[in-house]
N, C-alpha and C. Protein backbone atom coordinates (compact mmCIF):
# COMPACT_ATOMS: atom_id res chain seq x y z
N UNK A 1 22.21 38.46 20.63
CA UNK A 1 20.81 38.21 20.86
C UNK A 1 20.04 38.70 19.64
N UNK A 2 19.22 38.06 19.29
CA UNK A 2 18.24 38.35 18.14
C UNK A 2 17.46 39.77 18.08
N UNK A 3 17.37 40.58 17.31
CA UNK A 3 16.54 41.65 17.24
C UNK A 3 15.09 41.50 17.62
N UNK A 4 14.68 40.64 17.59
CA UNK A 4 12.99 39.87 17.64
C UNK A 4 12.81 39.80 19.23
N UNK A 5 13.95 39.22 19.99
CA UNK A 5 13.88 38.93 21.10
C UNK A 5 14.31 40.09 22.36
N UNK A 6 15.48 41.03 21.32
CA UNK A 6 15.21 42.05 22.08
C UNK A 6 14.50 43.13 21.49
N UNK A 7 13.52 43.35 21.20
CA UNK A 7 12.45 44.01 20.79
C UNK A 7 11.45 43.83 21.68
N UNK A 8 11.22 42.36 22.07
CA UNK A 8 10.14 41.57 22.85
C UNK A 8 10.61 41.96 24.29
N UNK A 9 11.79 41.78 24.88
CA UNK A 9 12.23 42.03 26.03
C UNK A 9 12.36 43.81 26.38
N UNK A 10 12.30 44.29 24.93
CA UNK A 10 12.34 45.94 25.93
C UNK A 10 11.20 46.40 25.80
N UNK A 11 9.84 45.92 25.06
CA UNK A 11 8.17 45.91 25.15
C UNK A 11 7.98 45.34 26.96
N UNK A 12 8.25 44.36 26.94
CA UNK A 12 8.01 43.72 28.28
C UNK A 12 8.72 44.72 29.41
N UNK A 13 10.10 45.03 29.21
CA UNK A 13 10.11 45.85 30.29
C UNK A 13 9.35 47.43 30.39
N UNK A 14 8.95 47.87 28.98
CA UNK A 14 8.02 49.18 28.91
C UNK A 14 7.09 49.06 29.76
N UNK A 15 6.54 47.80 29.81
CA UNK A 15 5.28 47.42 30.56
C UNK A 15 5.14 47.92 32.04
N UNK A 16 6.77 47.73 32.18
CA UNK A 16 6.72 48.50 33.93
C UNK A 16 7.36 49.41 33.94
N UNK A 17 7.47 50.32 32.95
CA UNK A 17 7.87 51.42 33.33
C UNK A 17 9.66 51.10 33.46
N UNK A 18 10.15 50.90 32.83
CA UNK A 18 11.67 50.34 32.36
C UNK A 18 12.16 50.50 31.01
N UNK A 19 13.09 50.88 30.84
CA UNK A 19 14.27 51.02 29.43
C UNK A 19 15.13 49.85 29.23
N UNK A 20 15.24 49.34 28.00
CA UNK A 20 16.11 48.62 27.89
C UNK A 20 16.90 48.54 27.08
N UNK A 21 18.43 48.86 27.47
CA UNK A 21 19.36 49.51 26.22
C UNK A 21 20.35 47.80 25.44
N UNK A 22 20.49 47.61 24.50
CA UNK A 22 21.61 46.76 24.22
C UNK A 22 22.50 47.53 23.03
N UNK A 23 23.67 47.78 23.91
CA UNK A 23 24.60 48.85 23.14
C UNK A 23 25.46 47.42 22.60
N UNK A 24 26.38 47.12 21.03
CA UNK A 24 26.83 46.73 21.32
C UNK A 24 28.29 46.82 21.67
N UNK A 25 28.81 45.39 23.12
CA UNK A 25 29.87 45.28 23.02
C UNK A 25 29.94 46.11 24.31
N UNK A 26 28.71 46.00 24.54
CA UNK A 26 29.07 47.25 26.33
C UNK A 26 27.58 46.62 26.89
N UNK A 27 27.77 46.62 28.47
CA UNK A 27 26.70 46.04 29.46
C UNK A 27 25.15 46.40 29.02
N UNK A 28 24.65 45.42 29.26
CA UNK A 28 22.92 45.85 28.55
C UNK A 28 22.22 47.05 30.17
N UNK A 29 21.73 47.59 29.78
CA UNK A 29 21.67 49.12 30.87
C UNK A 29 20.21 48.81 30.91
N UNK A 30 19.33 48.55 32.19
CA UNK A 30 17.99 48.73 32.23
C UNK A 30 18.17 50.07 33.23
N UNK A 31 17.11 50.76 32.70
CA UNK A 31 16.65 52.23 33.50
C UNK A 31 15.62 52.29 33.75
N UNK A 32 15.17 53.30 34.57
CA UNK A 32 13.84 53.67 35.07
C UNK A 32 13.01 53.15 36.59
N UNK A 33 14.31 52.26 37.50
CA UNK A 33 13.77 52.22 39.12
C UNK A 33 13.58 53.45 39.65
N UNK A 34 12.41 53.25 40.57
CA UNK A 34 11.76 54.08 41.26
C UNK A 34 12.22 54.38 42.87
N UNK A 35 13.77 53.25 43.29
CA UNK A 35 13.45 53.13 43.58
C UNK A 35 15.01 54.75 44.75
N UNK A 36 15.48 55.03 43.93
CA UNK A 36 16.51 56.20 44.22
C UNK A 36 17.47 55.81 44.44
N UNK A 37 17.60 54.56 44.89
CA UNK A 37 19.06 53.84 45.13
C UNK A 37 20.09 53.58 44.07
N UNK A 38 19.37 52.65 43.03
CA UNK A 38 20.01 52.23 41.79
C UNK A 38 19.14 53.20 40.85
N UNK A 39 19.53 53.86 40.20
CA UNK A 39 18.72 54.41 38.91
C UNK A 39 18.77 53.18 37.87
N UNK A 40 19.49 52.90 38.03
CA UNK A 40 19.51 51.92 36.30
C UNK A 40 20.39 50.87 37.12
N UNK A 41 20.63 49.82 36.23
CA UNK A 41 21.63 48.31 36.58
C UNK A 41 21.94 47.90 35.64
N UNK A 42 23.26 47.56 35.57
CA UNK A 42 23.93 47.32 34.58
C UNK A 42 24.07 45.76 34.37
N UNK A 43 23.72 44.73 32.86
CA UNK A 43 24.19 43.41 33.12
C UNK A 43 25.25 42.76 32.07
N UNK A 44 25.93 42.46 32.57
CA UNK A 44 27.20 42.05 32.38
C UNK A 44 27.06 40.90 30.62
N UNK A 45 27.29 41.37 29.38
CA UNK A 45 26.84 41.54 27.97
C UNK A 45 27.65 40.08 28.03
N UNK A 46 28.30 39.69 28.83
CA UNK A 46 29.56 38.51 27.97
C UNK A 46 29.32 37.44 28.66
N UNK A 47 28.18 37.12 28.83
CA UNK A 47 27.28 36.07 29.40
C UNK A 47 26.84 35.40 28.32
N UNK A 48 26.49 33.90 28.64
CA UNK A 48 25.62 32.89 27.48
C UNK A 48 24.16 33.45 27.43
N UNK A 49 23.89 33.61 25.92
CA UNK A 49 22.21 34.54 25.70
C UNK A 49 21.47 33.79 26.67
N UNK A 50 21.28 32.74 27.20
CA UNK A 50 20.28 31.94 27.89
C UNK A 50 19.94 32.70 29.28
N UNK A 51 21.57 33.14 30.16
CA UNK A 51 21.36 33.54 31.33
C UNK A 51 21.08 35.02 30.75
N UNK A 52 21.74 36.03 29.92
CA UNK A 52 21.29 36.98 29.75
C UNK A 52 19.68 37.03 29.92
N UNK A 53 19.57 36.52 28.90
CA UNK A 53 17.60 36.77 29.26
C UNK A 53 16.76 36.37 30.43
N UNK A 54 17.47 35.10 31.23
CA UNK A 54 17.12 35.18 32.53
C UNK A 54 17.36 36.13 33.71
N UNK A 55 18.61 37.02 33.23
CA UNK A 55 18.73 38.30 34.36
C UNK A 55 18.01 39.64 33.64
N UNK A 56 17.61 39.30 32.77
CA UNK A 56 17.00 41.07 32.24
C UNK A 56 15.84 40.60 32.97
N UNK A 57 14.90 39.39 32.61
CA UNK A 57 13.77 38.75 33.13
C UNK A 57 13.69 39.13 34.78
N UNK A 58 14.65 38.38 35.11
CA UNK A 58 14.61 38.65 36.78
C UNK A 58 14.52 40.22 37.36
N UNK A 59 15.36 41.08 36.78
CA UNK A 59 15.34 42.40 36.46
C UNK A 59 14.11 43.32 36.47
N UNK A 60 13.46 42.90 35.79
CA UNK A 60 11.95 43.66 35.49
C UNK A 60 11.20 42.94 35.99
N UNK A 61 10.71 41.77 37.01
CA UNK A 61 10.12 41.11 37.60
C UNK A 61 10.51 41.04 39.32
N UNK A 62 11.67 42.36 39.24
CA UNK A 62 11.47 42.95 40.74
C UNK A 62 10.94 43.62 40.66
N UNK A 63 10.76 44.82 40.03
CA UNK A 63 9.77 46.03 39.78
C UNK A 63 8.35 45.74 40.12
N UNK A 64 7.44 46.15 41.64
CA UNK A 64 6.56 45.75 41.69
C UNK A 64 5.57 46.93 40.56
N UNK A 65 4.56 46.06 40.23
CA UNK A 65 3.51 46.48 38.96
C UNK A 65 2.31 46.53 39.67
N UNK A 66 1.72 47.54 39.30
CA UNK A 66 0.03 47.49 39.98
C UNK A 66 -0.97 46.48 39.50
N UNK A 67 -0.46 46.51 38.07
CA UNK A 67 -1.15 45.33 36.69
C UNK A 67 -0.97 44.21 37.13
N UNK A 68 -2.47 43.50 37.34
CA UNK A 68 -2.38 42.18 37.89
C UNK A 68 -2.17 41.14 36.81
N UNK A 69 -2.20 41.30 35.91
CA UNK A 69 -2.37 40.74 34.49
C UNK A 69 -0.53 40.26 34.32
N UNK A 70 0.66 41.53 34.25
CA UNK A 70 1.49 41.90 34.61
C UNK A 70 2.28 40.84 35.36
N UNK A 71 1.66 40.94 36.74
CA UNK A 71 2.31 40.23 37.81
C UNK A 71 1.66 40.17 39.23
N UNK A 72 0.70 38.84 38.93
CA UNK A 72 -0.03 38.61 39.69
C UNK A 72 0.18 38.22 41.22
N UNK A 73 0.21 39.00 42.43
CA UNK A 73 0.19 38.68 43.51
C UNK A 73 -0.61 38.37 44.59
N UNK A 74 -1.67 37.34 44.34
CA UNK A 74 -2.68 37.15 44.65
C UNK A 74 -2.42 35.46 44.87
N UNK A 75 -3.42 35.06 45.78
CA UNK A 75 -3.32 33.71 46.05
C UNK A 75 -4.23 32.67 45.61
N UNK A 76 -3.84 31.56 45.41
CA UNK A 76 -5.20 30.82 44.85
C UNK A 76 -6.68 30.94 45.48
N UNK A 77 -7.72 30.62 45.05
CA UNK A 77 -9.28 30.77 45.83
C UNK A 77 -8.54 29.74 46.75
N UNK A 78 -8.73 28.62 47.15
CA UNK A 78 -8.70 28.29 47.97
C UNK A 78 -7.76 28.92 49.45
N UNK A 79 -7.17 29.68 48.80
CA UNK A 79 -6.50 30.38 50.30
C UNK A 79 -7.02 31.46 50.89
N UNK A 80 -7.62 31.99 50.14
CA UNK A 80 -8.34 33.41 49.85
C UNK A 80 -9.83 33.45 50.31
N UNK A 81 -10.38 32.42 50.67
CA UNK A 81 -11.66 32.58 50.59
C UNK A 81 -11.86 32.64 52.02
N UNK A 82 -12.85 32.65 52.74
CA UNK A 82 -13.71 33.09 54.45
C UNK A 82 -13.93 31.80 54.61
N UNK A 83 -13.46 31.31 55.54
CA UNK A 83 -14.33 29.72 55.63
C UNK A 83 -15.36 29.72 57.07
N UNK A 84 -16.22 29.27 56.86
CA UNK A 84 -17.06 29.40 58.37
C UNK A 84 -16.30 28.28 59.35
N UNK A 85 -15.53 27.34 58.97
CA UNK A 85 -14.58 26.86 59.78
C UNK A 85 -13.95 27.11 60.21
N UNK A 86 -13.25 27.51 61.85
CA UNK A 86 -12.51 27.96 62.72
C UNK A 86 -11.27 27.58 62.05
N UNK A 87 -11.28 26.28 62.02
CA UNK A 87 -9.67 25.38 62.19
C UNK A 87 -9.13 25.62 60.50
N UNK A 88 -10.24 25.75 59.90
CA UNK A 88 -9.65 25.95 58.13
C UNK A 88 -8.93 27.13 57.49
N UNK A 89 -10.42 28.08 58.30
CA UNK A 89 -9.61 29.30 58.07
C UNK A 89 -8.16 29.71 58.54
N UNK A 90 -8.08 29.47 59.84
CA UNK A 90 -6.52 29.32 60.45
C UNK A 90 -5.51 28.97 59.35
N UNK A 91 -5.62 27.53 59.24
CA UNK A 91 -4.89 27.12 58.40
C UNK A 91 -4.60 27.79 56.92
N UNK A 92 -5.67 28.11 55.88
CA UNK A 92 -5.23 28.86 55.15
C UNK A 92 -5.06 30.59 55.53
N UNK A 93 -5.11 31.04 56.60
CA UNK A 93 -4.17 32.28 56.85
C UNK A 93 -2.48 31.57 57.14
N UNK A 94 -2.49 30.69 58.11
CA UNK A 94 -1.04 30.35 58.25
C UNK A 94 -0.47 29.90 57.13
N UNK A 95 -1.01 29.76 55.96
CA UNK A 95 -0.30 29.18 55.00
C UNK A 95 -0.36 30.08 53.86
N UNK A 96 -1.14 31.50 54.09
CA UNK A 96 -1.03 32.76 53.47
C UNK A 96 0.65 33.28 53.77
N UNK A 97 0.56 33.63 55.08
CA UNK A 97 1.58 34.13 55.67
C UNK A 97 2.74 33.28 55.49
N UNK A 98 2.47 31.86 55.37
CA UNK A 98 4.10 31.39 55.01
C UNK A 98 4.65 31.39 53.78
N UNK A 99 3.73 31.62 52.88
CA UNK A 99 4.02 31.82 51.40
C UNK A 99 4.71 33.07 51.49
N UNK A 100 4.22 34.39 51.86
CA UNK A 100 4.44 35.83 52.08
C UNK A 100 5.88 35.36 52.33
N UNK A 101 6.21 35.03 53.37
CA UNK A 101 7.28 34.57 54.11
C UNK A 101 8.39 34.41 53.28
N UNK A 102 8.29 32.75 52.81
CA UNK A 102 9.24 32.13 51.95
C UNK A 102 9.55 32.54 50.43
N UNK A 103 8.30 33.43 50.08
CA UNK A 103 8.61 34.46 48.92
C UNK A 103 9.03 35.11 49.06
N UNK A 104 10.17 35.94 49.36
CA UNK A 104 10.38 37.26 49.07
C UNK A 104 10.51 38.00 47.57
N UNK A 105 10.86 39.08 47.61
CA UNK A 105 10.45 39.52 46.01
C UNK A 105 11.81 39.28 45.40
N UNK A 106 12.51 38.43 46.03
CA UNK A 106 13.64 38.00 45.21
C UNK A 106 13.15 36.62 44.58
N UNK A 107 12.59 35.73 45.50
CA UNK A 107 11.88 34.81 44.77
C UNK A 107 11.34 34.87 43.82
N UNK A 108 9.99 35.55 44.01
CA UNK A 108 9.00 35.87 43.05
C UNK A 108 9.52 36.38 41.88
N UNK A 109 10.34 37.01 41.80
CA UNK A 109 11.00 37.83 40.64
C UNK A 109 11.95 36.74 39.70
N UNK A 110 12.25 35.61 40.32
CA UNK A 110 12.47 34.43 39.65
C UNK A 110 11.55 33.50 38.82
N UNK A 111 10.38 33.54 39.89
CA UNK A 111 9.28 32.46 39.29
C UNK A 111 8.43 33.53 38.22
N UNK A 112 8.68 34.72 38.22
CA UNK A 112 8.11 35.62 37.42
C UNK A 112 8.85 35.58 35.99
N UNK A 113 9.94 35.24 35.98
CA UNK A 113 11.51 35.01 35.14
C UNK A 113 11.09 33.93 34.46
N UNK A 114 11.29 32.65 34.95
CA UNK A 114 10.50 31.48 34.52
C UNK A 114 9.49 30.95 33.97
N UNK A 115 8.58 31.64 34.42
CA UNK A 115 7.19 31.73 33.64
C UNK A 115 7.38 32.78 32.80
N UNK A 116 7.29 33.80 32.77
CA UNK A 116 7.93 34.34 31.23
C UNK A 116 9.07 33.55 29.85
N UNK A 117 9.88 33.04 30.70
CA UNK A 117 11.07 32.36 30.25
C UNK A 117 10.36 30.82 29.03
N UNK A 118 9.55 30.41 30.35
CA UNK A 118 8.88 29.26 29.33
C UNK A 118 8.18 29.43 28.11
N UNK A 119 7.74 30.52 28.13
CA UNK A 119 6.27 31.23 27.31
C UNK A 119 7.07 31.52 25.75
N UNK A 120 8.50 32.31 25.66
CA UNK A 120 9.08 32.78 24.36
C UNK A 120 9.47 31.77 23.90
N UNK A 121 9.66 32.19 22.44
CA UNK A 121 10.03 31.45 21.45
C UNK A 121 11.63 31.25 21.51
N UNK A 122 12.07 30.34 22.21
CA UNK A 122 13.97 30.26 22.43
C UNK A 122 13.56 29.41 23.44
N UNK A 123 13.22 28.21 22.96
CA UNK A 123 13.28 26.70 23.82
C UNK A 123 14.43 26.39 24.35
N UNK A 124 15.84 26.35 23.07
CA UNK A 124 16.78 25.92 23.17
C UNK A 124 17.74 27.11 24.25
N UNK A 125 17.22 28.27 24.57
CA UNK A 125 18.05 28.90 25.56
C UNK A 125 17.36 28.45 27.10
N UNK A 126 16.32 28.26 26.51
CA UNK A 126 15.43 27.93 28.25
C UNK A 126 16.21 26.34 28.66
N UNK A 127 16.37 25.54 28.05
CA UNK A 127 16.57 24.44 28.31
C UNK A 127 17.95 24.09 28.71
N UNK A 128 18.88 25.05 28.33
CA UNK A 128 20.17 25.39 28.39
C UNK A 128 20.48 26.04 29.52
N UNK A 129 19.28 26.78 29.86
CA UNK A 129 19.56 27.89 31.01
C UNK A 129 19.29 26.73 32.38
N UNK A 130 17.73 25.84 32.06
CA UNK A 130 18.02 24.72 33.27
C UNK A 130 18.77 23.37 33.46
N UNK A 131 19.96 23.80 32.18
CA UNK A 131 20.89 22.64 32.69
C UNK A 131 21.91 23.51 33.48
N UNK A 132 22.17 24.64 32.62
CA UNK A 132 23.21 25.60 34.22
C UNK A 132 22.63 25.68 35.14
N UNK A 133 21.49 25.60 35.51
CA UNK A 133 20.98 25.84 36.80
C UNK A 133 19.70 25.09 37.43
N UNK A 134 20.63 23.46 37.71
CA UNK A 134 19.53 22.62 38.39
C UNK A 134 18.48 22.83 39.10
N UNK A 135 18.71 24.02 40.12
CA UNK A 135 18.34 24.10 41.21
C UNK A 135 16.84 24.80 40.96
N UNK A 136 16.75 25.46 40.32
CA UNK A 136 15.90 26.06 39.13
C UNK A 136 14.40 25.07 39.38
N UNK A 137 15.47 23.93 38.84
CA UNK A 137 14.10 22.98 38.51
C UNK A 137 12.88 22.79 39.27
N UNK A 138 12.97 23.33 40.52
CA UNK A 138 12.13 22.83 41.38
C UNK A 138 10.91 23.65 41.27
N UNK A 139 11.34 25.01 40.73
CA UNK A 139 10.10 25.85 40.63
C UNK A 139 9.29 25.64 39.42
N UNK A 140 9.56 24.55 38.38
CA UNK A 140 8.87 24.24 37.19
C UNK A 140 7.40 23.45 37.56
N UNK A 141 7.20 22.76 38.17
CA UNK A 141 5.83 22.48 38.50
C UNK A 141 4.91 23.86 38.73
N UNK A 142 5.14 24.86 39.47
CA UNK A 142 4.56 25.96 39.83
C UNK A 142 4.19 26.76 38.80
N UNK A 143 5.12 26.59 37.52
CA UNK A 143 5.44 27.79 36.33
C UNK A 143 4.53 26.98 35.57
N UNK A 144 4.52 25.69 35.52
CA UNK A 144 3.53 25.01 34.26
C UNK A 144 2.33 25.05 34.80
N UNK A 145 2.55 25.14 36.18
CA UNK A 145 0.58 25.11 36.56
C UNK A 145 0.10 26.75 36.28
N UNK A 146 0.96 27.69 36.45
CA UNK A 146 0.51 28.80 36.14
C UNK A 146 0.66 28.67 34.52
N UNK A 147 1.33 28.46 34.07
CA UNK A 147 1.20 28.49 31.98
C UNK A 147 -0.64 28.07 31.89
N UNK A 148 -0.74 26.65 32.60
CA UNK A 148 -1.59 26.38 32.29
C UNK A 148 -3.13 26.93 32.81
N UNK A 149 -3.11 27.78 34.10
CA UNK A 149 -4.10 28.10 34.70
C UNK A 149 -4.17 29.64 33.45
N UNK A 150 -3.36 29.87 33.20
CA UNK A 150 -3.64 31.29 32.25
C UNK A 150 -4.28 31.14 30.78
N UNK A 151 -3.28 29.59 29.84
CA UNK A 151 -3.52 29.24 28.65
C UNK A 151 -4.87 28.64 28.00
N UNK A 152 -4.93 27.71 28.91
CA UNK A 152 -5.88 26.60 29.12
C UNK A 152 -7.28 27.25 28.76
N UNK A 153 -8.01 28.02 30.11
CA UNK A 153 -8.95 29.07 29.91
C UNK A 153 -9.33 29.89 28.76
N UNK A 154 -8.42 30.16 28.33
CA UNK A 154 -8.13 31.01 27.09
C UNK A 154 -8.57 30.54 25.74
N UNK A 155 -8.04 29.52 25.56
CA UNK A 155 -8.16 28.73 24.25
C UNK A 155 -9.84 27.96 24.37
N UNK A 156 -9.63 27.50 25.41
CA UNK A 156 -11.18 26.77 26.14
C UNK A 156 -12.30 27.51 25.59
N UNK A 157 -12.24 29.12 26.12
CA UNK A 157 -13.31 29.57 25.81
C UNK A 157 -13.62 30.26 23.99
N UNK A 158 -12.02 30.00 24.11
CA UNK A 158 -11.86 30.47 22.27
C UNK A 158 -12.92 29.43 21.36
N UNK A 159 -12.58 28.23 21.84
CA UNK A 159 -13.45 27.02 21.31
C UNK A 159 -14.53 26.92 21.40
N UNK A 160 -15.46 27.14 23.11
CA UNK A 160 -16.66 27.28 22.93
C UNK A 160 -17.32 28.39 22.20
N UNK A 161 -16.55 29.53 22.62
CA UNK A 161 -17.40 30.73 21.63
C UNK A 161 -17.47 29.86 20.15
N UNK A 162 -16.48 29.33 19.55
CA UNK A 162 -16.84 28.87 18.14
C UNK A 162 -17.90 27.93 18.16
N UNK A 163 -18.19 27.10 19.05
CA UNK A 163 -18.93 25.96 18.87
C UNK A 163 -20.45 26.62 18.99
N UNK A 164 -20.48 27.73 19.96
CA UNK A 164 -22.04 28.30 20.22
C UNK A 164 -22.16 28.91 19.06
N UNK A 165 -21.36 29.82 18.64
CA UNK A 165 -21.83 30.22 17.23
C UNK A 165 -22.09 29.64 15.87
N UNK A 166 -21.20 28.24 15.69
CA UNK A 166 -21.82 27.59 14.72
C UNK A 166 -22.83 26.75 15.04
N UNK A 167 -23.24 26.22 16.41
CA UNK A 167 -24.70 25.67 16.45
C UNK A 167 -25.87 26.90 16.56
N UNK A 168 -25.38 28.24 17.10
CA UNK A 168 -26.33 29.36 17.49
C UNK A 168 -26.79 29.47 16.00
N UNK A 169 -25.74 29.24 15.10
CA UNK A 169 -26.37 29.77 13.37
C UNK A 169 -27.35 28.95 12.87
N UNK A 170 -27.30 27.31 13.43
CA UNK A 170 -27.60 26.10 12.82
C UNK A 170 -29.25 26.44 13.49
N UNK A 171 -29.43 26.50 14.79
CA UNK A 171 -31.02 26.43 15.06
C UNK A 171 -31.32 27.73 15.03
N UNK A 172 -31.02 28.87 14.34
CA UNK A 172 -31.72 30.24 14.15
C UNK A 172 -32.76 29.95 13.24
């Protein structure tokens, strides 16, 4: 694995309070669960780099984080909001609770994997990683709408700030 990439991957796991060792020629060692059971977990070094970085990923994306930024567990507005409608509100609580449900933090810690996964620079391991693992695919609509609900915004307002300031200069 590249020095660049694991540099990037043991920043990311600092983030939650995690170590990340790559000795070589011996199991990559993450440390620092909270949670007394496992102190550390060991992952198995003689794996294709693609899945490696998808299990360190998955790894540090069980670790729940307070940082919403981090690892957002929150639901879209539309599920979230009070509706003065009897029958609506229902519905988006029952469809709060079935998300809760069908997520568990084994899930989430995947789609957390994925969306990280898409974001680095190693196309050719991501793309590799969803031909070993078709099944995968299904959570890619979810991961690009989140790329894009995060990116999109971002750049958007990068642009308008430029545009107000070079017309804000023009009629001063």
């Amino acid at each position: 694995m590249k020095a660049e990439l694991q540099k990037f991957l043991s920043g990311l796991a600092k983030c939650a309070n995690l170590t990340v060792e790559f000795p070589d020629n011996a199991p990559i060692r993450i440390s620092g669960f909270n949670d007394g059971d496992e102190p550390f977990v060991l992952i198995n070094a003689d794996q294709p780099e693609s899945e490696l970085i998808f299990a360190i990923l998955q790894k540090i994306g069980l670790v729940p984080v307070q940082n919403d930024n981090f690892w957002p567990e929150h639901f879209p507005w539309f599920l979230n909001r009070a509706y003065e409608n009897e029958f609506a509100g229902e519905v988006a609580h029952k469809t709060r609770r079935t998300l809760r449900q069908m997520l568990p933090p084994e899930r989430r810690a995947d789609l957390w994997a994925l969306y990280i996964y898409a974001q680095i620079p190693c196309d050719a391991q991501f793309v590799q990683f969803l031909k070993r693992h078709p099944e995968k695919k299904k959570f890619m609509p979810f991961v690009w709408y989140a790329i894009l609900k995060t990116q999109v915004p971002d750049k958007f307002s990068t642009c308008i700030r430029i545009l107000r300031s070079m017309f804000a200069a023009k009629f001063a």
